[in-house]
N, C-alpha and C. Protein backbone atom coordinates (compact mmCIF):
# COMPACT_ATOMS: atom_id res chain seq x y z
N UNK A 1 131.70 71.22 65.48
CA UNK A 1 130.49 70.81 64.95
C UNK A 1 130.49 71.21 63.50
N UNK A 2 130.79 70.18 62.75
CA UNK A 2 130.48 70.66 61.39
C UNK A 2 129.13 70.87 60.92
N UNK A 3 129.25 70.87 59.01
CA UNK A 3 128.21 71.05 58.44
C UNK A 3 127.14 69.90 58.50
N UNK A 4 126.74 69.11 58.68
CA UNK A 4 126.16 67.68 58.57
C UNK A 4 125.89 67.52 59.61
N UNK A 5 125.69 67.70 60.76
CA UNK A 5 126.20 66.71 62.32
C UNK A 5 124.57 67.71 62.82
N UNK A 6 124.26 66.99 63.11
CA UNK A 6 122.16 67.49 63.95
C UNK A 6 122.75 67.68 65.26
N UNK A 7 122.02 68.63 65.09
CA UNK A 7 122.71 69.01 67.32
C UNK A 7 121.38 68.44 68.03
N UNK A 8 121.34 68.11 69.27
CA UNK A 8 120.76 67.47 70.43
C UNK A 8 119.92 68.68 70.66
N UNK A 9 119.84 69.42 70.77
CA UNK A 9 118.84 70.94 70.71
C UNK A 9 118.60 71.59 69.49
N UNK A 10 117.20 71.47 70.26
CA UNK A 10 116.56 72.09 68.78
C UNK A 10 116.60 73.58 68.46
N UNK A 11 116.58 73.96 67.53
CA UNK A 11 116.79 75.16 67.22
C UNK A 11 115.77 76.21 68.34
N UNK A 12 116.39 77.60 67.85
CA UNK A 12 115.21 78.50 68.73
C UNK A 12 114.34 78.69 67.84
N UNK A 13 114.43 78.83 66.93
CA UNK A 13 112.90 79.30 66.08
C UNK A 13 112.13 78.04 66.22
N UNK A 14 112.32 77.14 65.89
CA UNK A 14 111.55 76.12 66.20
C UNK A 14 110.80 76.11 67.71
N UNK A 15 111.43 76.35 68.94
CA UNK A 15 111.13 76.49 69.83
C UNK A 15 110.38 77.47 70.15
N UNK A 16 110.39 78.32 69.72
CA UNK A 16 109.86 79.77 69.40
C UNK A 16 108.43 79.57 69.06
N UNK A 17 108.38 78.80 67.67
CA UNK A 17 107.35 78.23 67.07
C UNK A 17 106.53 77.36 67.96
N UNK A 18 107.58 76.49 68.54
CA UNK A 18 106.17 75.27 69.13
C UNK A 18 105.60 76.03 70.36
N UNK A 19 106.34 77.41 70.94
CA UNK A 19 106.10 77.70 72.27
C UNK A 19 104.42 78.28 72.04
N UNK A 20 104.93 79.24 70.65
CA UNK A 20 103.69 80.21 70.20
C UNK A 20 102.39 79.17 70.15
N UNK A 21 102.68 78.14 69.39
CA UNK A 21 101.68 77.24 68.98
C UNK A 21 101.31 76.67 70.31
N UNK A 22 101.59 75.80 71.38
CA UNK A 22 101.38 76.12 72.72
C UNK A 22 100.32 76.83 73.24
N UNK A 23 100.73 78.09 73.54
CA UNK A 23 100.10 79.01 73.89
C UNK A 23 98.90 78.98 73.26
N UNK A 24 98.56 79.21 71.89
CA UNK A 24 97.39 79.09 70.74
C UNK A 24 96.47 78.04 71.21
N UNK A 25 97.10 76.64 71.21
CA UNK A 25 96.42 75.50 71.74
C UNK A 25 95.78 75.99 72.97
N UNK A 26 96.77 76.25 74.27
CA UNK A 26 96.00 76.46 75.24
C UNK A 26 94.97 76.75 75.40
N UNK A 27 95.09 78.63 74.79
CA UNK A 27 93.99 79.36 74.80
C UNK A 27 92.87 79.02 74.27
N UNK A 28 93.09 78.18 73.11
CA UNK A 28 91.76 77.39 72.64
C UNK A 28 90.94 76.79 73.32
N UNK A 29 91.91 75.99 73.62
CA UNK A 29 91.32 74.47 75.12
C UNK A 29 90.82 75.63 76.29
N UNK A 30 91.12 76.36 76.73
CA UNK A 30 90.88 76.94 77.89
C UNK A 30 89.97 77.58 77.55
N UNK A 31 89.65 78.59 76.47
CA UNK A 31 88.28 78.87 75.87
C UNK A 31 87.20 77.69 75.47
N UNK A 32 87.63 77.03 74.80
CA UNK A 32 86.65 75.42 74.42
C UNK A 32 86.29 74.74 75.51
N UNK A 33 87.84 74.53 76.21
CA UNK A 33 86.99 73.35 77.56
C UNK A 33 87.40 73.35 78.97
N UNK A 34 88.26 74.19 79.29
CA UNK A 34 88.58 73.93 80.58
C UNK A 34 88.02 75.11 81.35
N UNK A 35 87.45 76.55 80.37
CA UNK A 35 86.47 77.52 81.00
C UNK A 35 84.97 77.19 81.13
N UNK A 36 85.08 76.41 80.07
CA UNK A 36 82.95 75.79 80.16
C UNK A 36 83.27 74.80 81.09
N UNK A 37 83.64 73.84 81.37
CA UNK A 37 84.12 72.94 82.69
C UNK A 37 84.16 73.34 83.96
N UNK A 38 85.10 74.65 84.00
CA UNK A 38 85.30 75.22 85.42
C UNK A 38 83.76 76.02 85.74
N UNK A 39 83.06 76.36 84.63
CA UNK A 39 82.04 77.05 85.02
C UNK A 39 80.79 76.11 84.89
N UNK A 40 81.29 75.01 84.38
CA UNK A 40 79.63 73.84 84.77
C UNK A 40 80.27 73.14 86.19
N UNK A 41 81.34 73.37 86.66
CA UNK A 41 81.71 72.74 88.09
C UNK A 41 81.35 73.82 89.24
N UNK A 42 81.49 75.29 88.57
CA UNK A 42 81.08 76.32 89.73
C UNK A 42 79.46 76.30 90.14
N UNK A 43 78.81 76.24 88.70
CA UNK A 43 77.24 76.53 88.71
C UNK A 43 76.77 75.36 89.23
N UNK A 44 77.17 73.72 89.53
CA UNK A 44 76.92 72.58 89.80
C UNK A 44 77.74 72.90 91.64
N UNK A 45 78.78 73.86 91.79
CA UNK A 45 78.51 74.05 93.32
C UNK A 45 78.07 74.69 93.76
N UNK A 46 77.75 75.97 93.02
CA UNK A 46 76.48 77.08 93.34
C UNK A 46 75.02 76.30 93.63
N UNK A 47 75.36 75.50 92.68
CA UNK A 47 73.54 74.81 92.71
C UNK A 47 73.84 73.26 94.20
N UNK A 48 74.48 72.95 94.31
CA UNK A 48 74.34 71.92 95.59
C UNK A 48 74.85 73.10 96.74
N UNK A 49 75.58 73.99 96.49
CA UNK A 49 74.92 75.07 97.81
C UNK A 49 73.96 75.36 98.48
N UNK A 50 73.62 75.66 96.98
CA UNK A 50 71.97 76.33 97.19
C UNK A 50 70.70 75.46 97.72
N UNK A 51 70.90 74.35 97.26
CA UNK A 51 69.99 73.26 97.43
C UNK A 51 70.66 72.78 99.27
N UNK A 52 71.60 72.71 99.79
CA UNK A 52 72.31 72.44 101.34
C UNK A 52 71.71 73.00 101.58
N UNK A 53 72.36 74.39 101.50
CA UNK A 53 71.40 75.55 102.43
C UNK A 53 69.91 75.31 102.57
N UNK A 54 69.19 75.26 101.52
CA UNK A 54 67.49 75.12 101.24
C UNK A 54 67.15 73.94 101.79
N UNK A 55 68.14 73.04 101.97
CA UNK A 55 67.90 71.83 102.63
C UNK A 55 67.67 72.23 104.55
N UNK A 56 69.08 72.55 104.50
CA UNK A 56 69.44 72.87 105.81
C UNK A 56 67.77 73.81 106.71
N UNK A 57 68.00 75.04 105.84
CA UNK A 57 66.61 75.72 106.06
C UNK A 57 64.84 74.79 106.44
N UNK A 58 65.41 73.92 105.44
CA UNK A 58 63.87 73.37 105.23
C UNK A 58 64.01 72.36 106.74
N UNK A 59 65.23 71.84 106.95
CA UNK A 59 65.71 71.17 107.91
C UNK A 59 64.98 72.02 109.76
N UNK A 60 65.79 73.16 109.42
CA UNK A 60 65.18 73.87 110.33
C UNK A 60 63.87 74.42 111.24
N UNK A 61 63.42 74.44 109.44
CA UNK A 61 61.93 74.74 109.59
C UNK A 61 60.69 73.91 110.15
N UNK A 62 61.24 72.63 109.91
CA UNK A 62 60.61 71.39 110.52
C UNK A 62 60.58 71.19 111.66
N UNK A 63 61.80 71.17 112.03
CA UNK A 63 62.65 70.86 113.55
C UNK A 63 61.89 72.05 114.40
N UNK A 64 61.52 73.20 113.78
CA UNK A 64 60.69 74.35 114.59
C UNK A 64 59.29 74.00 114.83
N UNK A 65 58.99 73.36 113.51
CA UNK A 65 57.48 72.96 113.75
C UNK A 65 56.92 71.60 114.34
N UNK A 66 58.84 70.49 114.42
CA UNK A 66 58.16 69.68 115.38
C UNK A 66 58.56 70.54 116.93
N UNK A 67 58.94 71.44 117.61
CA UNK A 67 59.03 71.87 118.77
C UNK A 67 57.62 72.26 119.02
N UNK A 68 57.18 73.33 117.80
CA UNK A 68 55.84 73.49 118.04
C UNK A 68 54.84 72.49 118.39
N UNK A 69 54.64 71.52 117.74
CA UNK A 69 53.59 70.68 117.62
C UNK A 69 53.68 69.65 119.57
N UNK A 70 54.81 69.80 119.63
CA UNK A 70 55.62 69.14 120.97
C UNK A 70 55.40 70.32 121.85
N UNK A 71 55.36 71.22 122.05
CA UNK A 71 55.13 72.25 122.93
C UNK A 71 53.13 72.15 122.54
N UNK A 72 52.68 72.43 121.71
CA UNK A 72 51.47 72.54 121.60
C UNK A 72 50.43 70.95 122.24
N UNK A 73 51.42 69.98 121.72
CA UNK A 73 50.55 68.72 122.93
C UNK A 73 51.08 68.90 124.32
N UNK A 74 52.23 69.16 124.51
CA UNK A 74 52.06 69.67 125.72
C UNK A 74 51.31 70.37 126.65
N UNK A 75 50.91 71.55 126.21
CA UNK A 75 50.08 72.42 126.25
C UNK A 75 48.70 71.68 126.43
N UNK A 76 48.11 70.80 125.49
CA UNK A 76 46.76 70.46 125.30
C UNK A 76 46.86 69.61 126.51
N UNK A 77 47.85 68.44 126.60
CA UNK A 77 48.00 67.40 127.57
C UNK A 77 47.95 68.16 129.21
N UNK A 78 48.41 69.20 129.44
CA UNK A 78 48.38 69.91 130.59
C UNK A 78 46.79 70.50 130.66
N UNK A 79 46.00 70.96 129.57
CA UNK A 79 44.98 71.48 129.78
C UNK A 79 43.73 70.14 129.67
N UNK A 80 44.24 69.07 129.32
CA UNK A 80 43.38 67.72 129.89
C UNK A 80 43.26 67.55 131.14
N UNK A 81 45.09 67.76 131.61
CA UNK A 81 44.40 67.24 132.80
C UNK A 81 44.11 68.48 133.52
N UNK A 82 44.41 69.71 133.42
CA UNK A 82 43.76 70.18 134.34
C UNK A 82 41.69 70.42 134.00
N UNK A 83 41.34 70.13 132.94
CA UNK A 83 40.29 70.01 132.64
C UNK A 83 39.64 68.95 133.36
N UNK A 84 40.38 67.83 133.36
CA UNK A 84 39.90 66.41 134.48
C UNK A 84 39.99 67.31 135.72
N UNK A 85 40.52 67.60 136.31
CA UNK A 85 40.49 68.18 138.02
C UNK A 85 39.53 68.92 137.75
N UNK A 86 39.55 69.85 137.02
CA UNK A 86 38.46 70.71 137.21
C UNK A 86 36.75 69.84 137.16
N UNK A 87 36.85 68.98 136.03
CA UNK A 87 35.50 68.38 136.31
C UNK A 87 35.88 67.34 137.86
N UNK A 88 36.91 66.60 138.20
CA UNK A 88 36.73 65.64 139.18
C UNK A 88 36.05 66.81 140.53
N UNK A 89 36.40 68.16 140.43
CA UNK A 89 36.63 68.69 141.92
C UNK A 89 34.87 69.14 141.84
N UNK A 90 34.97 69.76 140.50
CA UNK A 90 33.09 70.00 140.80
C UNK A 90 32.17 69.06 140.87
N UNK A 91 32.34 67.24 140.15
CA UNK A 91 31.73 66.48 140.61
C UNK A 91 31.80 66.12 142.12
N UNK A 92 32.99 66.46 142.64
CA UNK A 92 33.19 66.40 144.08
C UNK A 92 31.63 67.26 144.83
N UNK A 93 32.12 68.46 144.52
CA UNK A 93 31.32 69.59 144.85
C UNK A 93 29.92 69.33 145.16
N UNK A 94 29.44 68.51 143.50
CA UNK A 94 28.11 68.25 143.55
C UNK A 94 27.80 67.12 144.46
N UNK A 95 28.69 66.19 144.20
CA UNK A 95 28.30 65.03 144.95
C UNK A 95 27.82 65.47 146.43
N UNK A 96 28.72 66.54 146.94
CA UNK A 96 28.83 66.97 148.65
C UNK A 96 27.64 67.22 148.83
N UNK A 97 27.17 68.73 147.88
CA UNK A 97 26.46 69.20 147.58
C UNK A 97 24.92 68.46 147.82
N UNK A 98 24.80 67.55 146.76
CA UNK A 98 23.76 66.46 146.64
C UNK A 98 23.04 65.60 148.26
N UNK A 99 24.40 65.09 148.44
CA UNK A 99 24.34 64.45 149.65
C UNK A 99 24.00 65.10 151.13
N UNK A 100 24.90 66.49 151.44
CA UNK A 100 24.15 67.81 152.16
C UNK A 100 22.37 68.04 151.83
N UNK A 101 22.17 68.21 150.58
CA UNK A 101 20.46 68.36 150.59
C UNK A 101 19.88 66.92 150.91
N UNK A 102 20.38 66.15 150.86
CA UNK A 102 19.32 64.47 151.15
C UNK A 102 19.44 64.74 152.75
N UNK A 103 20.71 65.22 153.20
CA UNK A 103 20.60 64.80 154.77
C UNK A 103 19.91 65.89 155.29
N UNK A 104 19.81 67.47 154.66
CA UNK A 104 19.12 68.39 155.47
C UNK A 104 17.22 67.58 155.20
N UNK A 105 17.03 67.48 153.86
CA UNK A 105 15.84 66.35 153.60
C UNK A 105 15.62 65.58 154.73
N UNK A 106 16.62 64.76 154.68
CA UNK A 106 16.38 63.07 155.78
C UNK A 106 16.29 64.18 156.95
N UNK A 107 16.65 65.02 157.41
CA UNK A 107 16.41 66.00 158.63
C UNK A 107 15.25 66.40 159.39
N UNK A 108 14.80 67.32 157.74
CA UNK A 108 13.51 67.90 157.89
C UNK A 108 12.15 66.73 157.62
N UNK A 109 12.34 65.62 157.09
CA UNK A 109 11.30 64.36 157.59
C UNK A 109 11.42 63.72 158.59
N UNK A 110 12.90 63.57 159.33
CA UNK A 110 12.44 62.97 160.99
C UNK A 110 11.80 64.21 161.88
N UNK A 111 12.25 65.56 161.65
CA UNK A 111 11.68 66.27 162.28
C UNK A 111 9.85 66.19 162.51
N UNK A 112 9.35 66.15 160.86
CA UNK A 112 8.15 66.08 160.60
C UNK A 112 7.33 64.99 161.43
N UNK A 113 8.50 64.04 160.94
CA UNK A 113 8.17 62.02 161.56
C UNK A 113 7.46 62.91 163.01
N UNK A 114 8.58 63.18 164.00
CA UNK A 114 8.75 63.31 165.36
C UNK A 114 7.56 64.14 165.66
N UNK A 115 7.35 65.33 164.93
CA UNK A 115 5.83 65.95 165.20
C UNK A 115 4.74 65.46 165.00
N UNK A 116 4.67 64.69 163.80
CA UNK A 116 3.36 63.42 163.83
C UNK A 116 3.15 62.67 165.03
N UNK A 117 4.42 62.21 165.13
CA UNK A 117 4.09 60.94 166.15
C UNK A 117 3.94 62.07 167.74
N UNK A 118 4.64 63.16 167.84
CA UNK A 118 3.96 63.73 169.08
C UNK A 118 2.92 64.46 168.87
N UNK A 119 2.16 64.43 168.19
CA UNK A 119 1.00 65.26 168.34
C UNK A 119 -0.18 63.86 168.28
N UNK A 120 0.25 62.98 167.51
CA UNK A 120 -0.61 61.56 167.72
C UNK A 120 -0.93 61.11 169.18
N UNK A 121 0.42 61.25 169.85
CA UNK A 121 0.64 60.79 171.54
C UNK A 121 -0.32 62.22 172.09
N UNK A 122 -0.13 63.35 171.73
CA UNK A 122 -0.95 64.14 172.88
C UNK A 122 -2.22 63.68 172.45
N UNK A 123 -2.58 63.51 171.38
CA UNK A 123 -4.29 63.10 171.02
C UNK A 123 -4.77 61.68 171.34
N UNK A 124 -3.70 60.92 171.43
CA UNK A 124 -4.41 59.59 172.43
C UNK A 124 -4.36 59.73 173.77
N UNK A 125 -3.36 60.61 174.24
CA UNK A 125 -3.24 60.77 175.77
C UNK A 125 -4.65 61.60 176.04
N UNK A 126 -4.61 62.36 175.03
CA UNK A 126 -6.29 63.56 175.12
C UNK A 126 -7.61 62.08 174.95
N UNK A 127 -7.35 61.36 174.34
CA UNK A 127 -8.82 60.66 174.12
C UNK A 127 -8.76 59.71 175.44
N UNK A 128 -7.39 59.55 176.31
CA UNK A 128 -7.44 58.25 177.09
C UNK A 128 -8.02 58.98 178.03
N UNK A 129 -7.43 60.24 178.33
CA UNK A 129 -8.18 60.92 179.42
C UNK A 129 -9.64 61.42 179.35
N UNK A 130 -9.88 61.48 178.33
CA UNK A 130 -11.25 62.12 177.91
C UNK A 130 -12.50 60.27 178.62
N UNK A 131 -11.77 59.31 177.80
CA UNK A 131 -12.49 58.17 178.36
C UNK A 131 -12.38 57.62 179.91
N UNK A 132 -10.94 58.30 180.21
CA UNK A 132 -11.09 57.42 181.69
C UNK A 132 -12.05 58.99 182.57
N UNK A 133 -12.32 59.84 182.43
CA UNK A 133 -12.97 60.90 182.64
C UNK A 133 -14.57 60.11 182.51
N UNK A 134 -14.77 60.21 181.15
CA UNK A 134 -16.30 59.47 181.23
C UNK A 134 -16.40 58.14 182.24
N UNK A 135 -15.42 56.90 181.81
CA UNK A 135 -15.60 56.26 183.48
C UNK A 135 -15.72 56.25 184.07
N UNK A 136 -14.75 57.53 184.55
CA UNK A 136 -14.98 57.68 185.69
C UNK A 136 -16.40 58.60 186.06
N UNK A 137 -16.59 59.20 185.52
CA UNK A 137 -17.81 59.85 185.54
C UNK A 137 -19.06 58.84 185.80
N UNK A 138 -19.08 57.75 184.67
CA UNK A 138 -20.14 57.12 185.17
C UNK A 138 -20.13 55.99 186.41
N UNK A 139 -18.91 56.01 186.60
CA UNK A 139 -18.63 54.91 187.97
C UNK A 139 -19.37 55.79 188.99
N UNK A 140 -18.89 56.99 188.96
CA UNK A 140 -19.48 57.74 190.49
C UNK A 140 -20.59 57.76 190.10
N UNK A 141 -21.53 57.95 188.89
CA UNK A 141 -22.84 57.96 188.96
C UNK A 141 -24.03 56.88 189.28
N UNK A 142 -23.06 55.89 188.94
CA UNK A 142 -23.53 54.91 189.84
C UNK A 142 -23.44 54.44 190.83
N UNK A 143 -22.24 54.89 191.71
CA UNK A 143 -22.21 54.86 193.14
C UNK A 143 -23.01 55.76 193.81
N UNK A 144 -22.95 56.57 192.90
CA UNK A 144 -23.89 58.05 193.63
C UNK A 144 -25.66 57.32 193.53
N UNK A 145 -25.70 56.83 192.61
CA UNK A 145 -27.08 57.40 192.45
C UNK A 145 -27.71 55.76 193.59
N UNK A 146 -26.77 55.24 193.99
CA UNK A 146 -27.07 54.23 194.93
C UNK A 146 -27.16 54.98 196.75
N UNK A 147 -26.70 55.78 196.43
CA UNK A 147 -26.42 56.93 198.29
C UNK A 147 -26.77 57.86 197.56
N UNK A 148 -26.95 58.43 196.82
CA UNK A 148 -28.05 59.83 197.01
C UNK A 148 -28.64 60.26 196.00
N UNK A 149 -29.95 61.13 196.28
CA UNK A 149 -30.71 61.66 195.77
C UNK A 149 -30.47 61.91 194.15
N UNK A 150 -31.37 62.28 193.23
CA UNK A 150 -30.95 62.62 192.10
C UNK A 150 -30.15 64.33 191.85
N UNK A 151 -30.90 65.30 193.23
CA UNK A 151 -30.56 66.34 192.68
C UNK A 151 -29.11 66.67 193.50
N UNK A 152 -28.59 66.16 194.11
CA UNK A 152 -27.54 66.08 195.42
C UNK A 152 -26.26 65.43 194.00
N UNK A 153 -26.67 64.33 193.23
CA UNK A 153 -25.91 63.35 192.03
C UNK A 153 -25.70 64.33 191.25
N UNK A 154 -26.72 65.48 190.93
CA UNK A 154 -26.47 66.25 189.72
C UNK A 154 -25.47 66.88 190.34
N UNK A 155 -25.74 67.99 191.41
CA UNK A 155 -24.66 68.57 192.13
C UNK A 155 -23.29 68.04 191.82
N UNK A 156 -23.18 67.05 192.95
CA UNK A 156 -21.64 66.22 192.74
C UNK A 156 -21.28 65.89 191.18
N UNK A 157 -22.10 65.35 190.46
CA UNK A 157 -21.39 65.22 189.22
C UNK A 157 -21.10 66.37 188.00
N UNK A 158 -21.64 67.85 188.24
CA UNK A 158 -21.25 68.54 188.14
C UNK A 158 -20.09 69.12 188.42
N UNK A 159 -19.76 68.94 190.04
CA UNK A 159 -18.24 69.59 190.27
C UNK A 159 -17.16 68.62 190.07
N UNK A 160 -17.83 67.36 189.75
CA UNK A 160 -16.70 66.47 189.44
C UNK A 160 -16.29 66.86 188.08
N UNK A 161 -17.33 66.76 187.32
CA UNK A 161 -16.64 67.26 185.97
C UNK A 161 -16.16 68.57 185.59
N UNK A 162 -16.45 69.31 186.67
CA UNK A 162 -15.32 70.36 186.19
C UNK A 162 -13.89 70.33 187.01
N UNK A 163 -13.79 69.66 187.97
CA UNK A 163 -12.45 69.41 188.39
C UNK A 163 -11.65 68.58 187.09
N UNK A 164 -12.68 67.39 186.53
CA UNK A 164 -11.92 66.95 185.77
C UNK A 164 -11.75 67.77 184.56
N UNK A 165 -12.66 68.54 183.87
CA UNK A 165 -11.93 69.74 183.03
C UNK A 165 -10.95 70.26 183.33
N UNK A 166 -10.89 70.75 184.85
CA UNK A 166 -9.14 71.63 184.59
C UNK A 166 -8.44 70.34 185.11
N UNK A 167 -8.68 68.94 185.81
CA UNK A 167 -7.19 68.21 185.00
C UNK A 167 -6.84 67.97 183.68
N UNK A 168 -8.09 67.65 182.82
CA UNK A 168 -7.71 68.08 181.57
C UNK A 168 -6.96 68.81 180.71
N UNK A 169 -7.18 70.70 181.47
CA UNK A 169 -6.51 71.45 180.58
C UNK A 169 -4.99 71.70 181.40
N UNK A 170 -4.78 71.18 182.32
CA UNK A 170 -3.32 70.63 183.64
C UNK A 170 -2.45 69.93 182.79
């Protein structure tokens, strides 16, 4: 290799040089842009973390309060209906209730009915006898007073009417 002739490799200082300069560049770029980059890509996954999670959470929190709200109509829907039974069984109650006092009622007026109408029957049976008594009373007084005397008529129609007093009280 003579004096004149360029070799295919470059020198070392040169290499030396571009390595240093290299390095310089890097550190620049990596201070300038590829550290503010890596750290607007960390704080941009810190922040959609944060926001998942807060999602997720908020996700949760819902999903709890629709169980609640689903357990709580439940709850109400069970205390409807047992609120309906409870009124169907005491309208039952009353109805029974109701219908028991009309019939002890309807009871105690046929009873009443039945004592009217028998105490009506002993007082016509009392007036029929009381009149067929006077009939008869005056039938014999006129048979009597055709056969006997007036004071013999008083007699007899005296003991007639007290026989017929105690059939009366018979």
């Amino acid at each position: 290799m003579g004096g004149g002739e360029a070799s295919i490799f470059p020198q070392p200082q040169v290499v030396l040089v571009q390595v240093v300069l290299f390095a310089f560049f890097f550190a620049i770029a990596y201070r300038l842009l590829i550290k503010p980059a890596v750290e607007v890509i960390d704080r941009r996954r810190v922040a959609i973390e944060e926001r998942m999670r807060r999602a997720k959470e908020e996700r949760e929190r819902w999903e709890q309060k629709r169980r609640e709200y689903e357990r709580r109509l439940k709850e109400a829907e069970e205390e409807a209906i047992r609120l309906r039974q409870e009124a169907i069984r005491r309208a039952e109650e009353k109805a029974a209730s109701i219908i028991a006092e009309a019939e002890e009622r309807a009871r105690k007026e046929v009873e009443r009915a039945r004592e009217v109408i028998e105490h009506e029957k002993e007082r016509a049976l009392q007036e029929i006898r009381e009149e067929a008594a006077r009939l008869a009373q005056e039938m014999a007084r006129r048979a009597l007073s055709e056969l006997v005397d007036e004071e013999a008529q008083s007699r007899m129609l005296r003991r007639f009417a007290e026989r017929l007093k105690g059939l009366r009280a018979g």
